[in-house]
PDB file of N, CA and C in Angstrom:
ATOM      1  N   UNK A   1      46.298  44.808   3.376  1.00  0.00           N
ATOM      2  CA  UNK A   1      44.921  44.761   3.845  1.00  0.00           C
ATOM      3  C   UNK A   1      44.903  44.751   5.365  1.00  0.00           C
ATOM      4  N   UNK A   2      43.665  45.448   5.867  1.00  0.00           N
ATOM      5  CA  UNK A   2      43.496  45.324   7.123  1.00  0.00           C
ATOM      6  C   UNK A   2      42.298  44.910   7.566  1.00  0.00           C
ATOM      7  N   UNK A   3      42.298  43.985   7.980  1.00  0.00           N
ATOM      8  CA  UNK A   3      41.543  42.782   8.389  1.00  0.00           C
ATOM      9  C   UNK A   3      40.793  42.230   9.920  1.00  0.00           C
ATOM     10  N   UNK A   4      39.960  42.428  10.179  1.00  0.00           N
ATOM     11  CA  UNK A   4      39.228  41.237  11.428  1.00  0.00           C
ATOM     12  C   UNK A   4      38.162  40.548  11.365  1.00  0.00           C
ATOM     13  N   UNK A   5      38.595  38.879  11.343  1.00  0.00           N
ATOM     14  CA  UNK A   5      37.388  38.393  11.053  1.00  0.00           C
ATOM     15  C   UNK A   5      37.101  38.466  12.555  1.00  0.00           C
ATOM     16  N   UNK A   6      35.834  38.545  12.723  1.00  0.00           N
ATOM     17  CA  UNK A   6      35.330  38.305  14.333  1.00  0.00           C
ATOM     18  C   UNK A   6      33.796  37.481  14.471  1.00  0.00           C
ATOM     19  N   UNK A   7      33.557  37.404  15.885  1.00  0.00           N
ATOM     20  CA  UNK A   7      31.788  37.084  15.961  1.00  0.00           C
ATOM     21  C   UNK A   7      31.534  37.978  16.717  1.00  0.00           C
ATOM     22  N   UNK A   8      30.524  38.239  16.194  1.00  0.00           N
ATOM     23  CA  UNK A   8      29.882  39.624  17.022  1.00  0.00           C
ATOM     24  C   UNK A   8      29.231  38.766  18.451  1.00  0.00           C
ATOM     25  N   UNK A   9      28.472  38.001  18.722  1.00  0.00           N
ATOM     26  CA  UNK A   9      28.062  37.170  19.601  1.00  0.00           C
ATOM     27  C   UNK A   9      29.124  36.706  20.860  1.00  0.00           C
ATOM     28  N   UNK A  10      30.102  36.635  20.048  1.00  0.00           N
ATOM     29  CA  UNK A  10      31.156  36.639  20.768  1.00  0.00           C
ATOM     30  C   UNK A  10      32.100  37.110  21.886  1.00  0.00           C
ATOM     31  N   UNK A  11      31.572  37.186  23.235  1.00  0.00           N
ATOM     32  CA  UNK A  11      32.286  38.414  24.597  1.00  0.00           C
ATOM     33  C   UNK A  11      33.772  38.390  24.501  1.00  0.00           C
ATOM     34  N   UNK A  12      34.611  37.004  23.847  1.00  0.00           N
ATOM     35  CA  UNK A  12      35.997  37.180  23.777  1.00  0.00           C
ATOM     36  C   UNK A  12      36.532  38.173  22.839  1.00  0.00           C
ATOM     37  N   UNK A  13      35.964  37.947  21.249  1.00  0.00           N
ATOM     38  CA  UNK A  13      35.862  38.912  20.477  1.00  0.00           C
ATOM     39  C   UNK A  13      35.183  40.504  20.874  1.00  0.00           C
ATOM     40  N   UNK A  14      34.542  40.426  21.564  1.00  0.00           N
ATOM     41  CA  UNK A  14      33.990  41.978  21.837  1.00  0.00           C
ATOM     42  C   UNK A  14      35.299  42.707  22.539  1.00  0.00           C
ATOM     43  N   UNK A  15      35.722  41.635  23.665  1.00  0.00           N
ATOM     44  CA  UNK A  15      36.603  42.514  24.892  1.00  0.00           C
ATOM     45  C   UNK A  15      38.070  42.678  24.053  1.00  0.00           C
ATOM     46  N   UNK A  16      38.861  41.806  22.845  1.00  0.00           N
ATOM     47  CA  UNK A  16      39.360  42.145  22.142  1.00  0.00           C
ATOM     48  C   UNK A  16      39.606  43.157  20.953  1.00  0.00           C
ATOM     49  N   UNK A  17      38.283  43.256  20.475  1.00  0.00           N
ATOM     50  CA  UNK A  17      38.182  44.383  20.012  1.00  0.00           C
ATOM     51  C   UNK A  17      37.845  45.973  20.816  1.00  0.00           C
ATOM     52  N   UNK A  18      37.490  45.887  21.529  1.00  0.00           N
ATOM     53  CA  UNK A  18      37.290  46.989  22.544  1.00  0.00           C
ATOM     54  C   UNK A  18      38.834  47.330  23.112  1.00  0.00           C
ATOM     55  N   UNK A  19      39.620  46.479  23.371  1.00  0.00           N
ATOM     56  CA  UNK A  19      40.944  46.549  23.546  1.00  0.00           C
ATOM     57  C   UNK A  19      41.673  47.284  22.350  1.00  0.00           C
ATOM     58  N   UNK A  20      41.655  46.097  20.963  1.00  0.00           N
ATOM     59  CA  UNK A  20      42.433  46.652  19.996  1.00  0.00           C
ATOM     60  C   UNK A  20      41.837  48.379  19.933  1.00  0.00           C
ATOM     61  N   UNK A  21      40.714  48.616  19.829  1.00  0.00           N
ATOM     62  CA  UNK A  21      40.262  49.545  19.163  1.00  0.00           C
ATOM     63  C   UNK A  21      40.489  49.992  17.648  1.00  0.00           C
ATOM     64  N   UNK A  22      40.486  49.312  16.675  1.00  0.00           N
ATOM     65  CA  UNK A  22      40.905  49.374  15.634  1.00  0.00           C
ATOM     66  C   UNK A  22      41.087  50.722  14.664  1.00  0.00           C
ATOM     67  N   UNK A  23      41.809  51.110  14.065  1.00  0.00           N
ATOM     68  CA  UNK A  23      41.433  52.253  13.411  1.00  0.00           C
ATOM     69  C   UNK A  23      40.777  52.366  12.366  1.00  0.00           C
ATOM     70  N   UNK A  24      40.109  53.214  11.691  1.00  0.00           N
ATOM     71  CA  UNK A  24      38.490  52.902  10.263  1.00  0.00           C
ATOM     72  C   UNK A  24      39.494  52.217   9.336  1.00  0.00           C
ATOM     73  N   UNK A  25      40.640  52.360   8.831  1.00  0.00           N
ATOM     74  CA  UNK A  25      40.849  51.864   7.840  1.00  0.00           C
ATOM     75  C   UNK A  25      40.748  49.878   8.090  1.00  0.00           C
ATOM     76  N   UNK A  26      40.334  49.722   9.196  1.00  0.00           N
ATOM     77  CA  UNK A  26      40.478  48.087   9.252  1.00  0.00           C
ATOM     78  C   UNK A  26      38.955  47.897   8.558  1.00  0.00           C
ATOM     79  N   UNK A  27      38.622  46.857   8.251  1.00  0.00           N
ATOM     80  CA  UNK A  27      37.530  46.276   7.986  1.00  0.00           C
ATOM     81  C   UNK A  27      37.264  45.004   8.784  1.00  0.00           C
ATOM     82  N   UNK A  28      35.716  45.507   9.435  1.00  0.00           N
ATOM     83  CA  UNK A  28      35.242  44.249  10.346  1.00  0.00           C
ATOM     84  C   UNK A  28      34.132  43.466   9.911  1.00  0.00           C
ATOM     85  N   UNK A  29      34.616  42.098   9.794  1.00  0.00           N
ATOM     86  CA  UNK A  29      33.881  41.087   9.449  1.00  0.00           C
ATOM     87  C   UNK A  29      33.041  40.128  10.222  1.00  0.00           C
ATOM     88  N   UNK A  30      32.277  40.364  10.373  1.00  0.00           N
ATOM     89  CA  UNK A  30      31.518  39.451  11.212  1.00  0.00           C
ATOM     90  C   UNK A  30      31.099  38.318  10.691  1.00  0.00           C
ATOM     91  N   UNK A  31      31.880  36.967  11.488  1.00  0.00           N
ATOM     92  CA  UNK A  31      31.536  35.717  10.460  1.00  0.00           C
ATOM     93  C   UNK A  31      30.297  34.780  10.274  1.00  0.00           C
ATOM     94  N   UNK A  32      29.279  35.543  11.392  1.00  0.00           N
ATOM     95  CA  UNK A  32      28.171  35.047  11.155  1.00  0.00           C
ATOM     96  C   UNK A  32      27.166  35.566  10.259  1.00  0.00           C
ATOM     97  N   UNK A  33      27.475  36.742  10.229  1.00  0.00           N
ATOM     98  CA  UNK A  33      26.415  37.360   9.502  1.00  0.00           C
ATOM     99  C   UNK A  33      27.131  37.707   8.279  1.00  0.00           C
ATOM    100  N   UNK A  34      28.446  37.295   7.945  1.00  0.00           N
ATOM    101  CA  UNK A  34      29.030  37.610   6.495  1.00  0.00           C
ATOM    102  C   UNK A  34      30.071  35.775   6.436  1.00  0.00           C
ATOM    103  N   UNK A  35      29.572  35.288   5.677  1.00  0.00           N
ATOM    104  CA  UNK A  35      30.492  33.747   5.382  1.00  0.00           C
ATOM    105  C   UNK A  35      31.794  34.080   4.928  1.00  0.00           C
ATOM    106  N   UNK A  36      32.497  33.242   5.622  1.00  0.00           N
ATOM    107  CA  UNK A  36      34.169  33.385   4.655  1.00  0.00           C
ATOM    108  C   UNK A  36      33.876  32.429   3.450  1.00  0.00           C
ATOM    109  N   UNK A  37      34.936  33.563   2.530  1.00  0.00           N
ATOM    110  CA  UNK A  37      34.351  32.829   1.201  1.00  0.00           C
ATOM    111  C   UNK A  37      35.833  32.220   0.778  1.00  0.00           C
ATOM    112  N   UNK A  38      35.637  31.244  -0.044  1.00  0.00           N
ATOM    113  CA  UNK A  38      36.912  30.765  -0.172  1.00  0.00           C
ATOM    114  C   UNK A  38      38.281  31.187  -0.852  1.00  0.00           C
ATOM    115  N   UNK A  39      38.163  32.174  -1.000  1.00  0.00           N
ATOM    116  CA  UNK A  39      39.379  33.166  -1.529  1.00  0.00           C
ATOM    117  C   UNK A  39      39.629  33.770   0.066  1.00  0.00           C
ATOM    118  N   UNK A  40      38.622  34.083   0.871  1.00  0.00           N
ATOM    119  CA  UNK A  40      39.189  34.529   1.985  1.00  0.00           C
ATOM    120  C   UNK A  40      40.090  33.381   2.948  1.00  0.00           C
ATOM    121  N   UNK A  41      39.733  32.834   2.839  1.00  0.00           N
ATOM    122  CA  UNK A  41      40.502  31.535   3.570  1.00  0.00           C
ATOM    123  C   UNK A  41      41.631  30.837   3.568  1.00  0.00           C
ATOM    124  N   UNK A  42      41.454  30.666   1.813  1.00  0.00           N
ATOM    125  CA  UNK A  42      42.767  30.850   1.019  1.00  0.00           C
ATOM    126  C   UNK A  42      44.235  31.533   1.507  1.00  0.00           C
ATOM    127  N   UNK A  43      43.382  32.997   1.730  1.00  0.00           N
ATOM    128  CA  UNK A  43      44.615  34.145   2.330  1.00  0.00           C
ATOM    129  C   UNK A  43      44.715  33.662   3.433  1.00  0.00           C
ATOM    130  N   UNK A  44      44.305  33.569   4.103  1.00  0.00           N
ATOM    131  CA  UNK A  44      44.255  32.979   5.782  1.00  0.00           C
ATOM    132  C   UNK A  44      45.414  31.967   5.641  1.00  0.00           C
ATOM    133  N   UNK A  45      44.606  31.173   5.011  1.00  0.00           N
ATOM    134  CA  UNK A  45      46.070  30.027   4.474  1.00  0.00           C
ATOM    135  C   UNK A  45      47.576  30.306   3.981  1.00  0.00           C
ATOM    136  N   UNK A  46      47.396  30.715   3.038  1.00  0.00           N
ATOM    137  CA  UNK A  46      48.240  31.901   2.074  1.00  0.00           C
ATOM    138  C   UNK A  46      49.387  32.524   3.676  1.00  0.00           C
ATOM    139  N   UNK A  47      49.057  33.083   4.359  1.00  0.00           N
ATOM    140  CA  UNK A  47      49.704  33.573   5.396  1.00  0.00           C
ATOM    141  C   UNK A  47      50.094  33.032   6.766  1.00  0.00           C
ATOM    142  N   UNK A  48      49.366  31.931   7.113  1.00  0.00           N
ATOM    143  CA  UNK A  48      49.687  30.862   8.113  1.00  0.00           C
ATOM    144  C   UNK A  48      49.997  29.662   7.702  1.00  0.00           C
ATOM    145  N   UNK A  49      49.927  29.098   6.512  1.00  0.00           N
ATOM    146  CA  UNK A  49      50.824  28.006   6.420  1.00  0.00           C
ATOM    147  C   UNK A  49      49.792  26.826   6.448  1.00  0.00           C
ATOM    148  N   UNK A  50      48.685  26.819   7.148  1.00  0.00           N
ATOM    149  CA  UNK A  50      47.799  25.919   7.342  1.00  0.00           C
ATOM    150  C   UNK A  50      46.586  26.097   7.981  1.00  0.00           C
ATOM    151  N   UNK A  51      45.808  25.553   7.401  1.00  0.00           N
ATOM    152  CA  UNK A  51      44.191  25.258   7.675  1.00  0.00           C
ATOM    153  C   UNK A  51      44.017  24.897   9.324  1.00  0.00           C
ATOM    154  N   UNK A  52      45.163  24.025   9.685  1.00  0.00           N
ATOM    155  CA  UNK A  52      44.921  23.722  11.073  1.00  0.00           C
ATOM    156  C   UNK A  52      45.239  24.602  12.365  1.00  0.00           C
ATOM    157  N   UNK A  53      45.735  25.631  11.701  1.00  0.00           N
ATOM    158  CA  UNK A  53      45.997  26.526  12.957  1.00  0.00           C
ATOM    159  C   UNK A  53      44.685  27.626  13.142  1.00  0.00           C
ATOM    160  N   UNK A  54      44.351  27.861  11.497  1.00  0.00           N
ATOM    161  CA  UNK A  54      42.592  28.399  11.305  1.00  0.00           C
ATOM    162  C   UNK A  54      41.801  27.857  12.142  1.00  0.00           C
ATOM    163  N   UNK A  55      41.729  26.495  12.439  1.00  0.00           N
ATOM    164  CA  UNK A  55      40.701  25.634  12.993  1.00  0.00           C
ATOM    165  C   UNK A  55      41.001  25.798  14.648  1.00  0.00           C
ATOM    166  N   UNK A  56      39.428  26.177  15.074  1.00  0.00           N
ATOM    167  CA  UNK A  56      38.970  25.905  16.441  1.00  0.00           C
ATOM    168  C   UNK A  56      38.762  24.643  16.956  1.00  0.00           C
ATOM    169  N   UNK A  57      39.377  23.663  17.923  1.00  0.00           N
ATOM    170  CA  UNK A  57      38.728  22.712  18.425  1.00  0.00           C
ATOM    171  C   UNK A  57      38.448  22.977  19.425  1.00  0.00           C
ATOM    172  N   UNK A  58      38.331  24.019  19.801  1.00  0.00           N
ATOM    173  CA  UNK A  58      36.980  24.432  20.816  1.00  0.00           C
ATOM    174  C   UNK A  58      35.699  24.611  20.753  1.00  0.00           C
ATOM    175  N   UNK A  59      35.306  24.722  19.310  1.00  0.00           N
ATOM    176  CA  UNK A  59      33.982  24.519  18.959  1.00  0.00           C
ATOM    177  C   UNK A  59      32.707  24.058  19.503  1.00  0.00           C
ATOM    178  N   UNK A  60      31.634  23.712  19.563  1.00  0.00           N
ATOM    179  CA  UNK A  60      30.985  22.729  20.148  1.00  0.00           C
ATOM    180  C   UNK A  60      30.556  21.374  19.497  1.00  0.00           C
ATOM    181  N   UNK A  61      30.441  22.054  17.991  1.00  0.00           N
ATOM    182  CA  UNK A  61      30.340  21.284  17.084  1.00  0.00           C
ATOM    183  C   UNK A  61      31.641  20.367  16.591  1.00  0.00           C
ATOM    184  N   UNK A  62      32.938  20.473  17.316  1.00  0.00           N
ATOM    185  CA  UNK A  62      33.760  19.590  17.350  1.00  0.00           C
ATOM    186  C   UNK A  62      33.793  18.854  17.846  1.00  0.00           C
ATOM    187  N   UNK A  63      33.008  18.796  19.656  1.00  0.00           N
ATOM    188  CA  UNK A  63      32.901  17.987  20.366  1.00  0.00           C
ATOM    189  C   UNK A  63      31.943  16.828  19.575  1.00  0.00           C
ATOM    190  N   UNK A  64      30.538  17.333  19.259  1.00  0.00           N
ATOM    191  CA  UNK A  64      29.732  17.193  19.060  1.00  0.00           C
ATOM    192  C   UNK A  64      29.718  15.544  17.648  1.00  0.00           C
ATOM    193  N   UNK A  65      30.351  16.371  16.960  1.00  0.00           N
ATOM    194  CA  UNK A  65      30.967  15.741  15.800  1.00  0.00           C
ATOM    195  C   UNK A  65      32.424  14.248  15.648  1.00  0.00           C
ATOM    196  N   UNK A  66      32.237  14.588  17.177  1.00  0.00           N
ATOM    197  CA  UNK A  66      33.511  13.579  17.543  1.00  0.00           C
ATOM    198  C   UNK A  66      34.538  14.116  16.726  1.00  0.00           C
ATOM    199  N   UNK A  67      35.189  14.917  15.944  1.00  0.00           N
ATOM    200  CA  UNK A  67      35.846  15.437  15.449  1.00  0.00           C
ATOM    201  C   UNK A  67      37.423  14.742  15.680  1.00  0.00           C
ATOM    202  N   UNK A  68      37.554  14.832  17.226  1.00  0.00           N
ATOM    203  CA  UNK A  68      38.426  14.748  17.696  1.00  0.00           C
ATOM    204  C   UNK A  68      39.343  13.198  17.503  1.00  0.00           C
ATOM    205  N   UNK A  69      38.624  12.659  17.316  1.00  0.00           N
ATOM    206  CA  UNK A  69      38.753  10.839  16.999  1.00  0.00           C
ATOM    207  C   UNK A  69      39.033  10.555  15.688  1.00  0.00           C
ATOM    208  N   UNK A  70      38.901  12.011  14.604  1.00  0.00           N
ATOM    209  CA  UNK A  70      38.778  11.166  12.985  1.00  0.00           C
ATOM    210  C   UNK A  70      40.489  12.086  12.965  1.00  0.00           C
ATOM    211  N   UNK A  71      40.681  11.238  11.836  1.00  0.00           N
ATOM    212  CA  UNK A  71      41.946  11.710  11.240  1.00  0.00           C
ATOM    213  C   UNK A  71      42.162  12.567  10.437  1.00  0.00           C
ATOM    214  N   UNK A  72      41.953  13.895  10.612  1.00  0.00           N
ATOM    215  CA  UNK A  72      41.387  15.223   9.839  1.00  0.00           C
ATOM    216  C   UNK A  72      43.125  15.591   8.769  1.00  0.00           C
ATOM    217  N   UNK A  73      42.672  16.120   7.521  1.00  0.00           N
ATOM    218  CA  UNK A  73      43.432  16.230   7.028  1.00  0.00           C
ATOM    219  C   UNK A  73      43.327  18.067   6.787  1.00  0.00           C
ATOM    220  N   UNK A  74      44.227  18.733   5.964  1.00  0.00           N
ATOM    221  CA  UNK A  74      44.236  20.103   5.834  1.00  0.00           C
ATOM    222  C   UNK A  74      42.861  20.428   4.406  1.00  0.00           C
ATOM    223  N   UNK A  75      42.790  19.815   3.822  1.00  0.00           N
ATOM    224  CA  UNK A  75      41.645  19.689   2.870  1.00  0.00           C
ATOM    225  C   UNK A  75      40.140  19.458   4.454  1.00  0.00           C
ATOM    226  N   UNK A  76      40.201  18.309   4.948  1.00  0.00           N
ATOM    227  CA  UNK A  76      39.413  18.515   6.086  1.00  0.00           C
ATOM    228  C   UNK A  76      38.847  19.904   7.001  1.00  0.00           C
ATOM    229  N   UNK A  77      40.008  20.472   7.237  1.00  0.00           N
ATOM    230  CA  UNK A  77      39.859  21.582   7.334  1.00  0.00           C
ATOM    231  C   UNK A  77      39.270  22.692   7.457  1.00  0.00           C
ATOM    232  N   UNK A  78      39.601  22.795   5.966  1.00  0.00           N
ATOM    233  CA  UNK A  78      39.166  23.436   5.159  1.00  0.00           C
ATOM    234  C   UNK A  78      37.678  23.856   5.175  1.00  0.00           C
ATOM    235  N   UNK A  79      37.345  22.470   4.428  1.00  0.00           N
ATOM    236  CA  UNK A  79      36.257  22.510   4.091  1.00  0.00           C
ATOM    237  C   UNK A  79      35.198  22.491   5.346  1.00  0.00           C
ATOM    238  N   UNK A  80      35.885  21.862   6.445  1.00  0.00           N
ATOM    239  CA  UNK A  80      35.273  22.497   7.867  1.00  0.00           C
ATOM    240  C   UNK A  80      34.863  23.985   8.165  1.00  0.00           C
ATOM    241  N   UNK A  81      35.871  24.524   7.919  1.00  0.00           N
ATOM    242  CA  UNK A  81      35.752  26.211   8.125  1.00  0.00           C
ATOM    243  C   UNK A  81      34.422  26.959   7.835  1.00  0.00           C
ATOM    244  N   UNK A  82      34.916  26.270   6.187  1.00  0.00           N
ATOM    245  CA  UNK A  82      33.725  26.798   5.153  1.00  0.00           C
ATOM    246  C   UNK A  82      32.309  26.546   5.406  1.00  0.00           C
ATOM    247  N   UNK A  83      32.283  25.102   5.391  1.00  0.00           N
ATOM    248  CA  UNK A  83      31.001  24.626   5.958  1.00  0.00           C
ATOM    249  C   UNK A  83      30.557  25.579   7.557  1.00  0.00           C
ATOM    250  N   UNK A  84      31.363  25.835   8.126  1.00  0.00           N
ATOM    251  CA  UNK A  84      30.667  26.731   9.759  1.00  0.00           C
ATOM    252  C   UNK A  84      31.409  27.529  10.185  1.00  0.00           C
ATOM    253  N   UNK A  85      30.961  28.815  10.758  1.00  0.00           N
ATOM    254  CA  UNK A  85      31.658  30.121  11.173  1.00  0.00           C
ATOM    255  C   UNK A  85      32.451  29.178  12.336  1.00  0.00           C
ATOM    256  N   UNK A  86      31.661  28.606  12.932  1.00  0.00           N
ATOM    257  CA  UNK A  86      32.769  28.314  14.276  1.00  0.00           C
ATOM    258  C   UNK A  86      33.474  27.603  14.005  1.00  0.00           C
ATOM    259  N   UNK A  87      34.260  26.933  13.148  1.00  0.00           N
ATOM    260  CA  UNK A  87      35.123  26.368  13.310  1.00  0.00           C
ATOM    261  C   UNK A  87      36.400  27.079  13.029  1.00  0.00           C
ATOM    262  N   UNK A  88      36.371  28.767  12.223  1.00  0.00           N
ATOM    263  CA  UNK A  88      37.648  29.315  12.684  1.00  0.00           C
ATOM    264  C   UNK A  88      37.537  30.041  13.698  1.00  0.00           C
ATOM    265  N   UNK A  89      38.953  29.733  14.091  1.00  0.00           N
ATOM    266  CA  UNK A  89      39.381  30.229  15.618  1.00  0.00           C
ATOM    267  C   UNK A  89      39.681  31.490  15.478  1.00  0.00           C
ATOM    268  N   UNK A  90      39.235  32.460  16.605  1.00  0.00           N
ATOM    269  CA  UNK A  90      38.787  33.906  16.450  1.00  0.00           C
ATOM    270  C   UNK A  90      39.480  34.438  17.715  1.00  0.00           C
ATOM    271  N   UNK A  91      39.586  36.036  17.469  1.00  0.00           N
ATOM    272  CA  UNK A  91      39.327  36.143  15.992  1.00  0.00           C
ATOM    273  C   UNK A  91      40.626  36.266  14.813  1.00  0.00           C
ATOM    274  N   UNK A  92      40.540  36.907  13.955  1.00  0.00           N
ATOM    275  CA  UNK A  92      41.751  36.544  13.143  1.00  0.00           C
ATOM    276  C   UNK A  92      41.801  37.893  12.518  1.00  0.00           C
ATOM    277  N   UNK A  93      43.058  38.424  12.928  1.00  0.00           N
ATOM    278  CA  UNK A  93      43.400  39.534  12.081  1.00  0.00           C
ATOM    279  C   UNK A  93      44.171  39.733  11.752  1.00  0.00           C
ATOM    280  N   UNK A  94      44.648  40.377   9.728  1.00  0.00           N
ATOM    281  CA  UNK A  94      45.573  40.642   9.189  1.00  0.00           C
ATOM    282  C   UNK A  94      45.302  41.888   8.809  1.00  0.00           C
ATOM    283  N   UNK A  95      46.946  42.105   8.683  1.00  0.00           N
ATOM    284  CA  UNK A  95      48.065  42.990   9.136  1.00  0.00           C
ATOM    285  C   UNK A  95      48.717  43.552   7.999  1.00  0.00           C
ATOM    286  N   UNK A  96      48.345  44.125   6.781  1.00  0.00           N
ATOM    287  CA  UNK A  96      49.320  43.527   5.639  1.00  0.00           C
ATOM    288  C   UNK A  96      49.646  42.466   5.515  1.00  0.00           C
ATOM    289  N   UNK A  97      50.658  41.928   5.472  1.00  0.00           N
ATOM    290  CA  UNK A  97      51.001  40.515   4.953  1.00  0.00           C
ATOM    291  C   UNK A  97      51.529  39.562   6.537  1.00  0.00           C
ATOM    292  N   UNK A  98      50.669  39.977   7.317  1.00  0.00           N
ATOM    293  CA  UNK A  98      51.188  39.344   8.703  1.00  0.00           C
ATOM    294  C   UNK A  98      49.450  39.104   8.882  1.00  0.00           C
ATOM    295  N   UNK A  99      49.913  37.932   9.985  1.00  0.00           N
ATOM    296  CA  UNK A  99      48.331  36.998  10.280  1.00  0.00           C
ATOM    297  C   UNK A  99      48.530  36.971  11.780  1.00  0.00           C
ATOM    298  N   UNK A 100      47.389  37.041  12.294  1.00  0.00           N
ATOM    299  CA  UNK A 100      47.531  37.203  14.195  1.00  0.00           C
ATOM    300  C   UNK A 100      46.387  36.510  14.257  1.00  0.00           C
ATOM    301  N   UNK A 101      46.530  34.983  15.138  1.00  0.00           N
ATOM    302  CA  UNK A 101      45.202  34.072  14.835  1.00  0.00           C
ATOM    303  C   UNK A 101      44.686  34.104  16.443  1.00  0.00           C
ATOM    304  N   UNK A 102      43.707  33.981  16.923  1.00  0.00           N
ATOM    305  CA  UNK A 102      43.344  33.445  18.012  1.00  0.00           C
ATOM    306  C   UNK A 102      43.270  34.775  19.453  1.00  0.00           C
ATOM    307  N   UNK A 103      42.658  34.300  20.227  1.00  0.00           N
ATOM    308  CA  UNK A 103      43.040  35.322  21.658  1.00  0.00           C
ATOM    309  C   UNK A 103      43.844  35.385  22.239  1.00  0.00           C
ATOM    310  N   UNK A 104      45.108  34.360  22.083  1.00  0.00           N
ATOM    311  CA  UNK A 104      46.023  34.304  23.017  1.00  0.00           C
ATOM    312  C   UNK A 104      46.243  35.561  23.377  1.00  0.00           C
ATOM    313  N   UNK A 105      46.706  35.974  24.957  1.00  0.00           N
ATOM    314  CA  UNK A 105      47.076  37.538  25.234  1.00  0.00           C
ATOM    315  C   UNK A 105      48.258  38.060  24.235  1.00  0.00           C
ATOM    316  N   UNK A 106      49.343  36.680  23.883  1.00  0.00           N
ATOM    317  CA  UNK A 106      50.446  37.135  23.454  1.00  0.00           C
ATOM    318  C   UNK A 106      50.491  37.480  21.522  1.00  0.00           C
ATOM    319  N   UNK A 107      49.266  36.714  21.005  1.00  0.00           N
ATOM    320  CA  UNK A 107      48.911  36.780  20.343  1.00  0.00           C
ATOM    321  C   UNK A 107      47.851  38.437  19.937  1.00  0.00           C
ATOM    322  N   UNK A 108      46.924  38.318  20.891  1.00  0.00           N
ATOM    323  CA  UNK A 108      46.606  40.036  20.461  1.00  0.00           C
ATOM    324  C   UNK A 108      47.749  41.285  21.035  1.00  0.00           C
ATOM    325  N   UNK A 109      48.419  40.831  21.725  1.00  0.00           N
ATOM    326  CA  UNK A 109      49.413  41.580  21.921  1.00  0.00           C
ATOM    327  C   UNK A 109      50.174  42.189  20.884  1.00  0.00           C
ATOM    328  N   UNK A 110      50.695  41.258  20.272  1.00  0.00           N
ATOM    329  CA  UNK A 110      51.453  41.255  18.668  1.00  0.00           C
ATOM    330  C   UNK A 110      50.900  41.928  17.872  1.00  0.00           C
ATOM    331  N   UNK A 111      49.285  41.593  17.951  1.00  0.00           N
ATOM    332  CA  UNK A 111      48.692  42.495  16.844  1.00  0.00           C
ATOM    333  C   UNK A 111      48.566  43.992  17.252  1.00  0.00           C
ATOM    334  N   UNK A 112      48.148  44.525  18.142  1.00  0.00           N
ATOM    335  CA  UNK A 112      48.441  45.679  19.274  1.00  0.00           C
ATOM    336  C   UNK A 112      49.234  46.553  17.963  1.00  0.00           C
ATOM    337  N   UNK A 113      50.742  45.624  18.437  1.00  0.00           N
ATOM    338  CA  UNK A 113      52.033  46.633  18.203  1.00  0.00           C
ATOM    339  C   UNK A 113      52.058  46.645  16.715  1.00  0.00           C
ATOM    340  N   UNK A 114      51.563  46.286  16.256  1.00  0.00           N
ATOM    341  CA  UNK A 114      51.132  46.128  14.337  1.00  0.00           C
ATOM    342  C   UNK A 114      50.428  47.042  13.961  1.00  0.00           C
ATOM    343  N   UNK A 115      49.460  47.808  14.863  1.00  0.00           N
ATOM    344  CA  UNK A 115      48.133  48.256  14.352  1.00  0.00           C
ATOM    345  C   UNK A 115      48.949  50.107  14.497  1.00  0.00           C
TER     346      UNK A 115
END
């Protein structure tokens, strides 16, 4: 599968995708206006190992939530994600059976040489 979850609202996600330039066979997801559903997340999981690397604590609603102070577990997570687009960290794209999470440069880089 070829995969990007993104936010369209999003200028980090825009200038990344304008970069990647993806080719049609990817499919773009926009997580505000399409919810990850929990089979999608699953895979997310399924391929990174954990819920916590999915998760943004850059959010606002992390701040917001004191987030940062509770003792969050991978079920926590989770069900964080689900409950709000922003709490996964964006954007996230798979690769076939490879996962490229976040903006890091070195991180869309990787995905770059994948695509």
């Amino acid at each position: 599968m070829k995969k990007i979850y993104h936010l369209s609202t999003c200028d980090t996600c825009k200038r990344i995708l304008k970069e990647l330039n993806p080719p049609s066979e990817f499919i773009l997801q926009d997580i505000k206006t399409e919810a990850i559903t929990s089979e999608q997340i699953e895979e997310m999981h399924n391929l990174s190992g954990s819920y916590e690397v999915l998760f943004s604590k850059r959010a606002r609603l992390y701040k917001e939530r004191d987030l940062k102070n509770q003792n969050l577990s991978e079920k926590d997570y989770k069900e964080l994600i689900l409950e709000h687009y922003t709490f996964l960290k964006r954007p996230v794209i798979l690769i076939d059976n490879q996962i490229f999470i976040g903006n890091a440069k070195k991180t869309v880089e990787a995905a770059k040489l994948e695509m």
